[in-house]
C-alpha atoms as a PDB file:
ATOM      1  CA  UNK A   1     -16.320 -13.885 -24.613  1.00  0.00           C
ATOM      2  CA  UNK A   2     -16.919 -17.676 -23.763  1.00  0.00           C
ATOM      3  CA  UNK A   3     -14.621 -20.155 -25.230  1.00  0.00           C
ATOM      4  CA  UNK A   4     -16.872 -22.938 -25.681  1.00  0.00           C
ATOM      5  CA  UNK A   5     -19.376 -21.034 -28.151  1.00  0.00           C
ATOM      6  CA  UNK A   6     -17.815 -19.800 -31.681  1.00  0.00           C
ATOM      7  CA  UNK A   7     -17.727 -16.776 -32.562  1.00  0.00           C
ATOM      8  CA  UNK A   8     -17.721 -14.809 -35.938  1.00  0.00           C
ATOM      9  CA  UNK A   9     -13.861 -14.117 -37.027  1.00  0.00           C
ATOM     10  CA  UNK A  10     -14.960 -10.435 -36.952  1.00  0.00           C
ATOM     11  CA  UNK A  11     -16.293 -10.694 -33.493  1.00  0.00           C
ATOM     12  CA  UNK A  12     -12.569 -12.484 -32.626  1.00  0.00           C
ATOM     13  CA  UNK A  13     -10.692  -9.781 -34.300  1.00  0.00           C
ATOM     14  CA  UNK A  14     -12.268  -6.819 -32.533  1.00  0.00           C
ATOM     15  CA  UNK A  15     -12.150  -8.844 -29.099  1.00  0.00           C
ATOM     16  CA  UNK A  16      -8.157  -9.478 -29.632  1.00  0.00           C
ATOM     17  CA  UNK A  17      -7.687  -5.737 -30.573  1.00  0.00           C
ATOM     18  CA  UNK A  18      -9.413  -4.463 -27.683  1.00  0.00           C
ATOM     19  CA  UNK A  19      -7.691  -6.356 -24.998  1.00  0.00           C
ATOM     20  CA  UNK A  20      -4.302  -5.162 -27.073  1.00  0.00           C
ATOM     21  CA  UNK A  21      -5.566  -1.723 -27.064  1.00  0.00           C
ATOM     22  CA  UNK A  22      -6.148  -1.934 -23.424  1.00  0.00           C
ATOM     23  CA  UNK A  23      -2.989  -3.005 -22.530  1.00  0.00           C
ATOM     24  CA  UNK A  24      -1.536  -0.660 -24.973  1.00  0.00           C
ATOM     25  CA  UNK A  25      -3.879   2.034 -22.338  1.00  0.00           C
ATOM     26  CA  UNK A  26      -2.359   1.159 -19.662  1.00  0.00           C
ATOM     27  CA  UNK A  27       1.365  -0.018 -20.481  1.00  0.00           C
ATOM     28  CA  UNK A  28       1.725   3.725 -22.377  1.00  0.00           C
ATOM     29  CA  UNK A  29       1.751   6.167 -19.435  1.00  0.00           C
ATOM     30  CA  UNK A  30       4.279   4.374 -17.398  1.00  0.00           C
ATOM     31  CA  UNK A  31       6.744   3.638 -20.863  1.00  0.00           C
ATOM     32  CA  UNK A  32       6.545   7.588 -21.457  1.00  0.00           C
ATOM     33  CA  UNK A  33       7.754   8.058 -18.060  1.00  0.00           C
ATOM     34  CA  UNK A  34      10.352   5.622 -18.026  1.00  0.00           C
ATOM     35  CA  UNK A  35      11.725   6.774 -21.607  1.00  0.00           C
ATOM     36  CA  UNK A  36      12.303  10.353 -20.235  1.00  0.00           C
ATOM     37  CA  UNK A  37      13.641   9.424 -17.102  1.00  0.00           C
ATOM     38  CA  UNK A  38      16.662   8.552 -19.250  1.00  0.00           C
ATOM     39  CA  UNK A  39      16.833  11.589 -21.554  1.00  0.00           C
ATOM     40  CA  UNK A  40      19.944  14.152 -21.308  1.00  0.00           C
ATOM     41  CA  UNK A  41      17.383  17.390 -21.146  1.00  0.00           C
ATOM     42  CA  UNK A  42      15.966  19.504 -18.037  1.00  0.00           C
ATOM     43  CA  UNK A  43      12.588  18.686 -19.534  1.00  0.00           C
ATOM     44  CA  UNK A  44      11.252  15.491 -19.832  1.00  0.00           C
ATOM     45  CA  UNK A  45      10.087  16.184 -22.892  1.00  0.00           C
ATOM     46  CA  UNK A  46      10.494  16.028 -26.767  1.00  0.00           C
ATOM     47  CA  UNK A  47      12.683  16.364 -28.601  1.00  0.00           C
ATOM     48  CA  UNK A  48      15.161  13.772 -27.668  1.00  0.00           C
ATOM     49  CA  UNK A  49      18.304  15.355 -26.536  1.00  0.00           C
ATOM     50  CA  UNK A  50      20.237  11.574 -25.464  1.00  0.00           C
ATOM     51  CA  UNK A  51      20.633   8.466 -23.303  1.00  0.00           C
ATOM     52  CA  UNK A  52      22.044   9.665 -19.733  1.00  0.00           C
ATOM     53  CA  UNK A  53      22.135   8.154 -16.098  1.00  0.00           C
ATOM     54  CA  UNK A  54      22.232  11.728 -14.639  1.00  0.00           C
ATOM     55  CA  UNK A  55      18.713  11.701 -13.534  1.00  0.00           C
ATOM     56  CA  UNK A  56      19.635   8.791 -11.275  1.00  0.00           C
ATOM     57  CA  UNK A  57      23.555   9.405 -10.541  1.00  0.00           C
ATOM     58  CA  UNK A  58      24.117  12.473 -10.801  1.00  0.00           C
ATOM     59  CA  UNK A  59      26.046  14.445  -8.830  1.00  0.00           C
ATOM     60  CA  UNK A  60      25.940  18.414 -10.088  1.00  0.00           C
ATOM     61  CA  UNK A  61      22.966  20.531 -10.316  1.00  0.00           C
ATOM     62  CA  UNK A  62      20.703  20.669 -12.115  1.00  0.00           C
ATOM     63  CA  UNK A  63      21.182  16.987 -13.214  1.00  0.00           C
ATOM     64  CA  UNK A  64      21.575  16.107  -9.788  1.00  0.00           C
ATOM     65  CA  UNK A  65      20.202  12.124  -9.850  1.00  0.00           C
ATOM     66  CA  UNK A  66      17.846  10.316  -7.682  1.00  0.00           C
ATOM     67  CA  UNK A  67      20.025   8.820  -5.030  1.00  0.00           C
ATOM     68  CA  UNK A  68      21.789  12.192  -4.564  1.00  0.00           C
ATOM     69  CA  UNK A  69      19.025  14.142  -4.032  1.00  0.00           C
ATOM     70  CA  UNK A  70      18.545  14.516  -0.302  1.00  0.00           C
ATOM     71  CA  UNK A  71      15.154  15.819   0.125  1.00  0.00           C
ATOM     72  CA  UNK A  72      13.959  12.694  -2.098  1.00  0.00           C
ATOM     73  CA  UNK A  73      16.046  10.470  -0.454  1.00  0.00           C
ATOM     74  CA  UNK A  74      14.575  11.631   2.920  1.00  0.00           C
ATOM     75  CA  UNK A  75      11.333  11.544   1.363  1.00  0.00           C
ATOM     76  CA  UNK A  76      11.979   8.122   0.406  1.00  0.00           C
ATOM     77  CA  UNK A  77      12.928   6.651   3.806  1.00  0.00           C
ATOM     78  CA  UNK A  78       9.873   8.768   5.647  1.00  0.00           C
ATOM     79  CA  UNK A  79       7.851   6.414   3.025  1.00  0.00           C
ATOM     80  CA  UNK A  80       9.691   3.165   3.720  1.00  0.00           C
ATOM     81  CA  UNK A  81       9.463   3.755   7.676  1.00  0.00           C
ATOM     82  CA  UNK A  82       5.270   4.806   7.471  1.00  0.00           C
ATOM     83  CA  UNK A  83       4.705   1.705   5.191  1.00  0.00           C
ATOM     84  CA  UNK A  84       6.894  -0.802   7.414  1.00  0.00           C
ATOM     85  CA  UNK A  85       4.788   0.725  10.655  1.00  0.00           C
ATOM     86  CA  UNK A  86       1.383   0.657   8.588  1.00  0.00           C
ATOM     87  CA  UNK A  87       1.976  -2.784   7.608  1.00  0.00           C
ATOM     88  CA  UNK A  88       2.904  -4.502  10.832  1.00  0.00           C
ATOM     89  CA  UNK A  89       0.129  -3.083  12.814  1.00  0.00           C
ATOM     90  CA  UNK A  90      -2.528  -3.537  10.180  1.00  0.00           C
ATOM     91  CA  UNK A  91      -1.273  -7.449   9.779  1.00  0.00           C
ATOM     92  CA  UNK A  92      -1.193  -7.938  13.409  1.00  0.00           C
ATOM     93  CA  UNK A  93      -4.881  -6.084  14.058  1.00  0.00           C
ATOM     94  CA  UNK A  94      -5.939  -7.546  10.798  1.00  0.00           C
ATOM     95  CA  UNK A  95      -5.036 -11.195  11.792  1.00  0.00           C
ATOM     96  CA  UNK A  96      -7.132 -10.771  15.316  1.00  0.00           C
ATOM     97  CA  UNK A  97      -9.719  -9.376  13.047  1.00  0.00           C
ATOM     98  CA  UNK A  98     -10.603 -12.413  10.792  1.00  0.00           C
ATOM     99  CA  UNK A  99     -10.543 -14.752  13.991  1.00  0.00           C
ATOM    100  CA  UNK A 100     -12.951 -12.203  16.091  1.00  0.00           C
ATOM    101  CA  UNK A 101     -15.331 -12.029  12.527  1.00  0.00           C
ATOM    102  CA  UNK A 102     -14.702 -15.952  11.987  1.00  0.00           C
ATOM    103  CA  UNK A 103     -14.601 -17.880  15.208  1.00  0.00           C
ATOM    104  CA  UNK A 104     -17.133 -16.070  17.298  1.00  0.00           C
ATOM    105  CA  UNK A 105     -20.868 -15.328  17.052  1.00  0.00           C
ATOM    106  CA  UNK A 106     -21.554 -12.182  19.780  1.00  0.00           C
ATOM    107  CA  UNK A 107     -23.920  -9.040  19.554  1.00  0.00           C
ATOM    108  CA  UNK A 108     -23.681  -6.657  17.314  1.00  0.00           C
ATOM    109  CA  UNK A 109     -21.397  -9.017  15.203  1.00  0.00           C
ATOM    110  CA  UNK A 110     -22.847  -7.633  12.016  1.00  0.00           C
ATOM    111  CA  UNK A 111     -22.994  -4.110  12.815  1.00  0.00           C
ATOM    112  CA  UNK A 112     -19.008  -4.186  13.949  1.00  0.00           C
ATOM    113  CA  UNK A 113     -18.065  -5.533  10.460  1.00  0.00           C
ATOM    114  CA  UNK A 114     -20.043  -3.026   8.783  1.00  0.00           C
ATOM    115  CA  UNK A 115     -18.344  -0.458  10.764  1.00  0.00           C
ATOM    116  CA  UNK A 116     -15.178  -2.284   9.822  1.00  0.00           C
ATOM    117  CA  UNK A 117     -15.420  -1.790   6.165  1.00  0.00           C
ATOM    118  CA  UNK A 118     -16.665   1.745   6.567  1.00  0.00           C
ATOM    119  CA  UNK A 119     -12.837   3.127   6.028  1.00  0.00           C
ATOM    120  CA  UNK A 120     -13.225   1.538   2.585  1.00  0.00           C
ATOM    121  CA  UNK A 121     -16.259   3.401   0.493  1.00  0.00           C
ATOM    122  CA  UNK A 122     -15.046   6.712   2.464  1.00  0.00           C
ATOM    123  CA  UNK A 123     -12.821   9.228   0.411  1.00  0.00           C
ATOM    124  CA  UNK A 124      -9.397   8.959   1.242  1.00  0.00           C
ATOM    125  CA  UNK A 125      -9.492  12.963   1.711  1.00  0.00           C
ATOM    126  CA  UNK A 126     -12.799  12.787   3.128  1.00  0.00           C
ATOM    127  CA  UNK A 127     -10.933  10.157   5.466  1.00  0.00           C
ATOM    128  CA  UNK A 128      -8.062  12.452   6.231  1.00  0.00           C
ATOM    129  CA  UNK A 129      -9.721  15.844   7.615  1.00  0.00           C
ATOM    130  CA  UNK A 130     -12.100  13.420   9.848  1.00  0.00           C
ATOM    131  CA  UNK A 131      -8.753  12.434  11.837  1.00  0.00           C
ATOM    132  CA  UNK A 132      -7.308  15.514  11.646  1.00  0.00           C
ATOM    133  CA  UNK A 133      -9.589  17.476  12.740  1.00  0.00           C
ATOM    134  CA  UNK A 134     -10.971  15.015  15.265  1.00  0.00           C
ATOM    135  CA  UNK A 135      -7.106  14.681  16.957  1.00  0.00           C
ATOM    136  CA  UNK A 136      -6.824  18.515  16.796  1.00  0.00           C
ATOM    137  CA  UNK A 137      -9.335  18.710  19.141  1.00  0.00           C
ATOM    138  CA  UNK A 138      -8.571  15.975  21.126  1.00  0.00           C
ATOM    139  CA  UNK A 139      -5.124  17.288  21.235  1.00  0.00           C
ATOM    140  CA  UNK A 140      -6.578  21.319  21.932  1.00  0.00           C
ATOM    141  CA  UNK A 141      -8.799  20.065  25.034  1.00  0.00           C
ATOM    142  CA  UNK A 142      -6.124  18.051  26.413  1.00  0.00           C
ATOM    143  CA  UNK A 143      -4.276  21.282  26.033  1.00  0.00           C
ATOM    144  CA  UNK A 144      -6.592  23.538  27.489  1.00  0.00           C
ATOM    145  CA  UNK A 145      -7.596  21.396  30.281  1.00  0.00           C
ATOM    146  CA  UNK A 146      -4.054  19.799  31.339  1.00  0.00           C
ATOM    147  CA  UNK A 147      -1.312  21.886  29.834  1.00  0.00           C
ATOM    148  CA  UNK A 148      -0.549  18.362  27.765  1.00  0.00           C
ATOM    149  CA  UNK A 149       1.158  19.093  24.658  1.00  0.00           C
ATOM    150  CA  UNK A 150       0.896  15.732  22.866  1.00  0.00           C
ATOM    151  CA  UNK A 151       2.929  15.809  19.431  1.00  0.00           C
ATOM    152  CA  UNK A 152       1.697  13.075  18.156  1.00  0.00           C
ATOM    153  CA  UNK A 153      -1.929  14.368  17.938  1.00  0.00           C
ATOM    154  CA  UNK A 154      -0.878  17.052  15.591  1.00  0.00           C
ATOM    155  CA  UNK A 155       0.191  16.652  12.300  1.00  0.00           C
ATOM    156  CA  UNK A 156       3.066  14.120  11.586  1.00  0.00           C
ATOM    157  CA  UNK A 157       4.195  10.947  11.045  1.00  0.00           C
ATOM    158  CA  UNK A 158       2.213   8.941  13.958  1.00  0.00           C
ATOM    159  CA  UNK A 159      -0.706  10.911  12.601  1.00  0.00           C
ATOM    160  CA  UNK A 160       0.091   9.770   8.969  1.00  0.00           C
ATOM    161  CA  UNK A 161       0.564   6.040  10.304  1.00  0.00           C
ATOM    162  CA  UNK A 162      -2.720   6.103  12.131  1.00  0.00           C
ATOM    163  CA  UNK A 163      -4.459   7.673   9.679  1.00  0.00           C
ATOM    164  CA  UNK A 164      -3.560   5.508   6.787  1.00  0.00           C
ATOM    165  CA  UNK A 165      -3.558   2.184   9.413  1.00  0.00           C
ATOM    166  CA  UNK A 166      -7.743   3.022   9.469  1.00  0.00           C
ATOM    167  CA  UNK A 167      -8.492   1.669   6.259  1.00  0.00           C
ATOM    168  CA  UNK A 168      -5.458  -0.613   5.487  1.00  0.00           C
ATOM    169  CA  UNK A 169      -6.133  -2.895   8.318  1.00  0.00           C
ATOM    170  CA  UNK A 170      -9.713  -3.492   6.474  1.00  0.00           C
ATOM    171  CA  UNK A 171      -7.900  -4.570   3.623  1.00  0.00           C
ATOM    172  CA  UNK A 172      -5.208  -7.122   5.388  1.00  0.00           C
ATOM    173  CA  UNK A 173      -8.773  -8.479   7.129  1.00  0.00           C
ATOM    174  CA  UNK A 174     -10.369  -9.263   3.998  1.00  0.00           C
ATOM    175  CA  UNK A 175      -7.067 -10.950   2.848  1.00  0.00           C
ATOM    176  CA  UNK A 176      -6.512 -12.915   6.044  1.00  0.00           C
ATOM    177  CA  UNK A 177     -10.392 -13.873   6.359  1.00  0.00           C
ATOM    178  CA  UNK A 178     -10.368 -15.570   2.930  1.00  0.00           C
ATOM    179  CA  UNK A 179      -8.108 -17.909   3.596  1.00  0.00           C
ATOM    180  CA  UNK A 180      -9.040 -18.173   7.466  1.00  0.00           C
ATOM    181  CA  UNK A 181     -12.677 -19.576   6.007  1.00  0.00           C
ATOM    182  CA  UNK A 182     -10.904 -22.581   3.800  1.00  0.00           C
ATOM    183  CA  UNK A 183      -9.256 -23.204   7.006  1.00  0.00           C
ATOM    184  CA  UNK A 184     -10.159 -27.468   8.720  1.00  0.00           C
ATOM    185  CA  UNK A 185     -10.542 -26.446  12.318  1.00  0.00           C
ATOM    186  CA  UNK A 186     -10.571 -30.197  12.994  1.00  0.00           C
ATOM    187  CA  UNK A 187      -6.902 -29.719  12.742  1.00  0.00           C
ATOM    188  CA  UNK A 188      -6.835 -27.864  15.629  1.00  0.00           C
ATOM    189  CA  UNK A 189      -9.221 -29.990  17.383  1.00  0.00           C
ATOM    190  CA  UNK A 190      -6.561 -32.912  16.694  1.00  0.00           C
ATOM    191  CA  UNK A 191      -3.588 -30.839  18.422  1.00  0.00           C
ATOM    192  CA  UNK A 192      -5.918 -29.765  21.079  1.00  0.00           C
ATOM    193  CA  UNK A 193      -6.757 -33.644  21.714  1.00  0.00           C
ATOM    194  CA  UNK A 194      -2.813 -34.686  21.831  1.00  0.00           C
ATOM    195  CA  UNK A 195      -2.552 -31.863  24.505  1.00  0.00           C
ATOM    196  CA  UNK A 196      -1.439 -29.047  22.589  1.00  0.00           C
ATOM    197  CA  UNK A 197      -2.853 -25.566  24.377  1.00  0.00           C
ATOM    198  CA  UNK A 198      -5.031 -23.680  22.844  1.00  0.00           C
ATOM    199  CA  UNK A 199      -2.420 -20.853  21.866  1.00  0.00           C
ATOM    200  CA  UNK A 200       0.307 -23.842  20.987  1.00  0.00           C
ATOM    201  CA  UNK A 201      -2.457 -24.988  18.151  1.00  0.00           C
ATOM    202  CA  UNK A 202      -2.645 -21.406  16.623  1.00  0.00           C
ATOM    203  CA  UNK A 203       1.042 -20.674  16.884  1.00  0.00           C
ATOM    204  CA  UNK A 204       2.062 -24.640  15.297  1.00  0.00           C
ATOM    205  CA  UNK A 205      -0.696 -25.050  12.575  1.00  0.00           C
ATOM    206  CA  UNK A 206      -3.084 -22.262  11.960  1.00  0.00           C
ATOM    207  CA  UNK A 207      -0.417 -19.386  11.681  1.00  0.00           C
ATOM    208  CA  UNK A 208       1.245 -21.074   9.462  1.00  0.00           C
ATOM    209  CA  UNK A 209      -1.646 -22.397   7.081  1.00  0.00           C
ATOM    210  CA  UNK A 210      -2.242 -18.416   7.018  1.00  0.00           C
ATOM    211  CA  UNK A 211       1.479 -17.255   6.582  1.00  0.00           C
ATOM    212  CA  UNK A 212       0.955 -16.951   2.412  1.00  0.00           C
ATOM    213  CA  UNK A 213      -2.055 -14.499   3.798  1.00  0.00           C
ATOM    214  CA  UNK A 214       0.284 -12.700   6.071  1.00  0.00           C
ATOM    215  CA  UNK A 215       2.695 -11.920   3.558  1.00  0.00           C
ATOM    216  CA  UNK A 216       0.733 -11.243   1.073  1.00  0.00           C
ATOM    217  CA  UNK A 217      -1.585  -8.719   3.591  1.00  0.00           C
ATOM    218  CA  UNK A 218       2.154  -6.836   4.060  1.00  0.00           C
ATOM    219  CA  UNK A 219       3.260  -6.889   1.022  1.00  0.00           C
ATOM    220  CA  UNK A 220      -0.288  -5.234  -0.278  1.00  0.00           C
ATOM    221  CA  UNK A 221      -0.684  -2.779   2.880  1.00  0.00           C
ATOM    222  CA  UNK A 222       2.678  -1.640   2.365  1.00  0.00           C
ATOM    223  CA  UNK A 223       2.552  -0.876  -1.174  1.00  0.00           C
ATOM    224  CA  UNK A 224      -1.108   1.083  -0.579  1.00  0.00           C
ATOM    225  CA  UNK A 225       0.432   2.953   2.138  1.00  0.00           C
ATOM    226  CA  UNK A 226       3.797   3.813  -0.019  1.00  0.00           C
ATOM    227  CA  UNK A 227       1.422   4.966  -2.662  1.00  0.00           C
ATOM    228  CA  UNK A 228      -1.128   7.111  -0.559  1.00  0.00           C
ATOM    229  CA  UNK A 229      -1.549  10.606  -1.357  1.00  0.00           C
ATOM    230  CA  UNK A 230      -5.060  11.563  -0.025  1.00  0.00           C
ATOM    231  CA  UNK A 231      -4.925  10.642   3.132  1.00  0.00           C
ATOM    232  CA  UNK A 232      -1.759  11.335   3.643  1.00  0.00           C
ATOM    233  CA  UNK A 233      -2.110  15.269   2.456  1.00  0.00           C
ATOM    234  CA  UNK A 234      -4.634  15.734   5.139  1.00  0.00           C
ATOM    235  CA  UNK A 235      -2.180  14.802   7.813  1.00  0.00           C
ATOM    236  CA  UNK A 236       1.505  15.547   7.077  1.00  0.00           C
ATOM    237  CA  UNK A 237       3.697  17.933   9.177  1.00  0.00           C
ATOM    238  CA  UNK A 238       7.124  18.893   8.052  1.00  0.00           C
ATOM    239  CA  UNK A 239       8.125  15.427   7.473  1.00  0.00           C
ATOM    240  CA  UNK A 240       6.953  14.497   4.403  1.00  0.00           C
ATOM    241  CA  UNK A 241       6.470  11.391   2.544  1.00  0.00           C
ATOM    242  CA  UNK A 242       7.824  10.488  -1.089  1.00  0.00           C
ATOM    243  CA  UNK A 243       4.159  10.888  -2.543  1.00  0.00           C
ATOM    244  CA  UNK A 244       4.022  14.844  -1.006  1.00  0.00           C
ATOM    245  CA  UNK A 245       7.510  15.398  -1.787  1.00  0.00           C
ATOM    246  CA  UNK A 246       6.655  14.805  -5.541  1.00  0.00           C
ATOM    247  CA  UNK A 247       3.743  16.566  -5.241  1.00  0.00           C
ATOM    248  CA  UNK A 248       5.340  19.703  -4.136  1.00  0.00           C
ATOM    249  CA  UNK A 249       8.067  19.497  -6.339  1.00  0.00           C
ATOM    250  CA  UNK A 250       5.612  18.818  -9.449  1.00  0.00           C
ATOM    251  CA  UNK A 251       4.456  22.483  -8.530  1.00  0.00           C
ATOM    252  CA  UNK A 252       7.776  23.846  -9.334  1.00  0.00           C
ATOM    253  CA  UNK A 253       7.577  21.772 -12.818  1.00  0.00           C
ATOM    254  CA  UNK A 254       7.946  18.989 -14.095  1.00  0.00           C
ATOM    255  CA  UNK A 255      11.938  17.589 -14.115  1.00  0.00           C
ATOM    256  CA  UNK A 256      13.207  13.953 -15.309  1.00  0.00           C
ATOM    257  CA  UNK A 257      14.244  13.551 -11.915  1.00  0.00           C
ATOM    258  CA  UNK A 258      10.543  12.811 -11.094  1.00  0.00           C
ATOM    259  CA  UNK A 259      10.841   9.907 -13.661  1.00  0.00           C
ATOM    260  CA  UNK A 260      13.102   8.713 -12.660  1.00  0.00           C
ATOM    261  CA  UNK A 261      12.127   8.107  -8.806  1.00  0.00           C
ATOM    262  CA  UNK A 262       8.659   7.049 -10.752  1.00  0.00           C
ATOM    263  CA  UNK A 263      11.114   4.355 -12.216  1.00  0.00           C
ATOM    264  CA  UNK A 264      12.396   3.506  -9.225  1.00  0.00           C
ATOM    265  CA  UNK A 265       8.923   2.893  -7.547  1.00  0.00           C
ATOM    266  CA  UNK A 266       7.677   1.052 -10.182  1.00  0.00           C
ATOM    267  CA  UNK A 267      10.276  -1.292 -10.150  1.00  0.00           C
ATOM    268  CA  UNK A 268      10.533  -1.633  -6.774  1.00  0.00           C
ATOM    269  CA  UNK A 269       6.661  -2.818  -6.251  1.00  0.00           C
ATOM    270  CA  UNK A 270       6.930  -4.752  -9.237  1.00  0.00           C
ATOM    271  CA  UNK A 271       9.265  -6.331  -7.453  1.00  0.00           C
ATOM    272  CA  UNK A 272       7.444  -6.405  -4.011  1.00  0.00           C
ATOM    273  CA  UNK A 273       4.512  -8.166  -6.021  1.00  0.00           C
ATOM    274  CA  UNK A 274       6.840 -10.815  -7.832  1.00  0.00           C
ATOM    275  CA  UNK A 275       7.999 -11.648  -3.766  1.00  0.00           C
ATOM    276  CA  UNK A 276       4.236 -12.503  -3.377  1.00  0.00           C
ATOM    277  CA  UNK A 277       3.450 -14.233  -5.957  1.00  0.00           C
ATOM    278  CA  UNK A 278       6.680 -16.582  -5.970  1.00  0.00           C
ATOM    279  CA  UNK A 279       6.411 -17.102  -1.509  1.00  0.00           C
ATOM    280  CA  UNK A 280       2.474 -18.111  -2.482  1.00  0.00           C
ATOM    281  CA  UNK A 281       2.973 -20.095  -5.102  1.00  0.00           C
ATOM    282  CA  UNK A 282       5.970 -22.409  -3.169  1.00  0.00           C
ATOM    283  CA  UNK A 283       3.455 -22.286  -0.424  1.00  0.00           C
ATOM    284  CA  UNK A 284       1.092 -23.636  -2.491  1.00  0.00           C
ATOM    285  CA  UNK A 285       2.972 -25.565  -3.537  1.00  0.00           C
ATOM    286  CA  UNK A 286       4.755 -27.407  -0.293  1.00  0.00           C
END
């Protein structure tokens, strides 16, 4: 709908109550989960049986709570230590990235960056068995050939991290590279001309035009690798992330407990994407 033409009231009407309805669409799910993840019942489901902070404080089976639960807990830092990995390396290759696809003109420049947002339109599962099959092999002729038994070829946590670092590094590229183009390279000219090095220039005033990209490139890959499930499947071992620890757990049945650590995610990236906006907007800002 465009502002400056009028509309029909009708036409208004139906507009407002589909953009409430939407909302309404997606706000619903996540309410329904929250609500139960407070309810005094094994099942989170109706009827309502009471208010209770056992599904996060618990201490006794079966309302044992969230932050008591070892396996989730473990689950939870396997997460936090994948996502922290993911995001570093993809921010660092990223960065390098948007000055290779930015700064220099070489052969093959169009094919590369094709290449690089391949990771993107592939399935995530699709994705997943490529690696894992392709480092089970690599790992089996090294094997056969050299008696090398290299763990972290085989399913596991440096498998997960390189597997999900594939595509999320395309991501923190595209985020970087956008703000890389509205970038006055005349400014770097100017500290190159007062005798500033080369490296001195990036480090002093293009890193930190780009920081509100940086941050925002971690912030983003580490919520997308927190949240991964597809990729992920393909290439866990025994020490599994929150996403497959839920997973498994939701084939025992459904329990509040799950909720509630849905709760606790969704705060904590809501949280995670209030950081962003607030350190790009002083940015901004300054």
């Amino acid at each position: 709908m465009i502002p400056s033409i009028r509309q029909p009231a009708a036409f208004r009407i139906l507009w407002k109550l589909y953009v409430a309805l939407f909302f309404v669409y997606l706000a619903l799910p996540l309410v329904v989960v929250s609500v139960f993840a407070f309810n005094d019942s094994l099942f989170p489901s109706l009827p309502w049986k009471g208010f209770t902070l056992e599904w996060f404080f618990g201490q006794s089976r079966p309302m044992i709570g969230v932050f008591n639960e070892r396996p989730i807990m473990r689950a939870l830092g396997n997460s936090a230590f994948i996502a922290v990995m993911v995001s570093a390396l993809s921010v660092a290759v990223g960065t390098s990235n948007a000055f290779l696809f930015n700064r220099y003109q070489f052969r093959f420049r169009g094919l590369l960056y094709v290449l690089l947002l391949l990771p993107l339109v592939i399935p995530g599962i699709v994705l997943g068995i490529s690696i894992l099959i392709f480092s089970s092999n690599v790992a089996n002729g090294l094997e056969d050939s050299f008696g090398w038994d290299i763990a972290a070829l085989r399913p596991g946590l440096v498998l997960v991290i390189l597997g999900q670092f594939s595509f999320v590094a395309t991501i923190v590229t595209l985020v970087v590279s956008a703000r890389l183009q509205k970038f006055d390279p005349t400014l770097e000219e100017a500290a190159l001309n007062l005798g500033a090095t080369r490296l001195t220039a990036v480090r002093t005033i293009t890193l930190p035009y780009l920081m509100p990209a940086l941050v925002g490139g971690f912030i983003v890959a580490f919520l997308m690798s927190f949240e991964n499930f597809n990729t992920t499947l393909m290439l866990v071992g025994s020490d599994a992330p929150l996403t497959i620890a839920m997973f498994d757990r939701l084939k025992e049945g459904s329990t509040p407990l799950l909720n509630a650590v849905s709760l606790v995610l969704m705060i904590g990236s809501t949280g995670l994407a209030l950081l962003m906006i607030l350190f790009q907007g002083r940015k901004t800002g300054g």
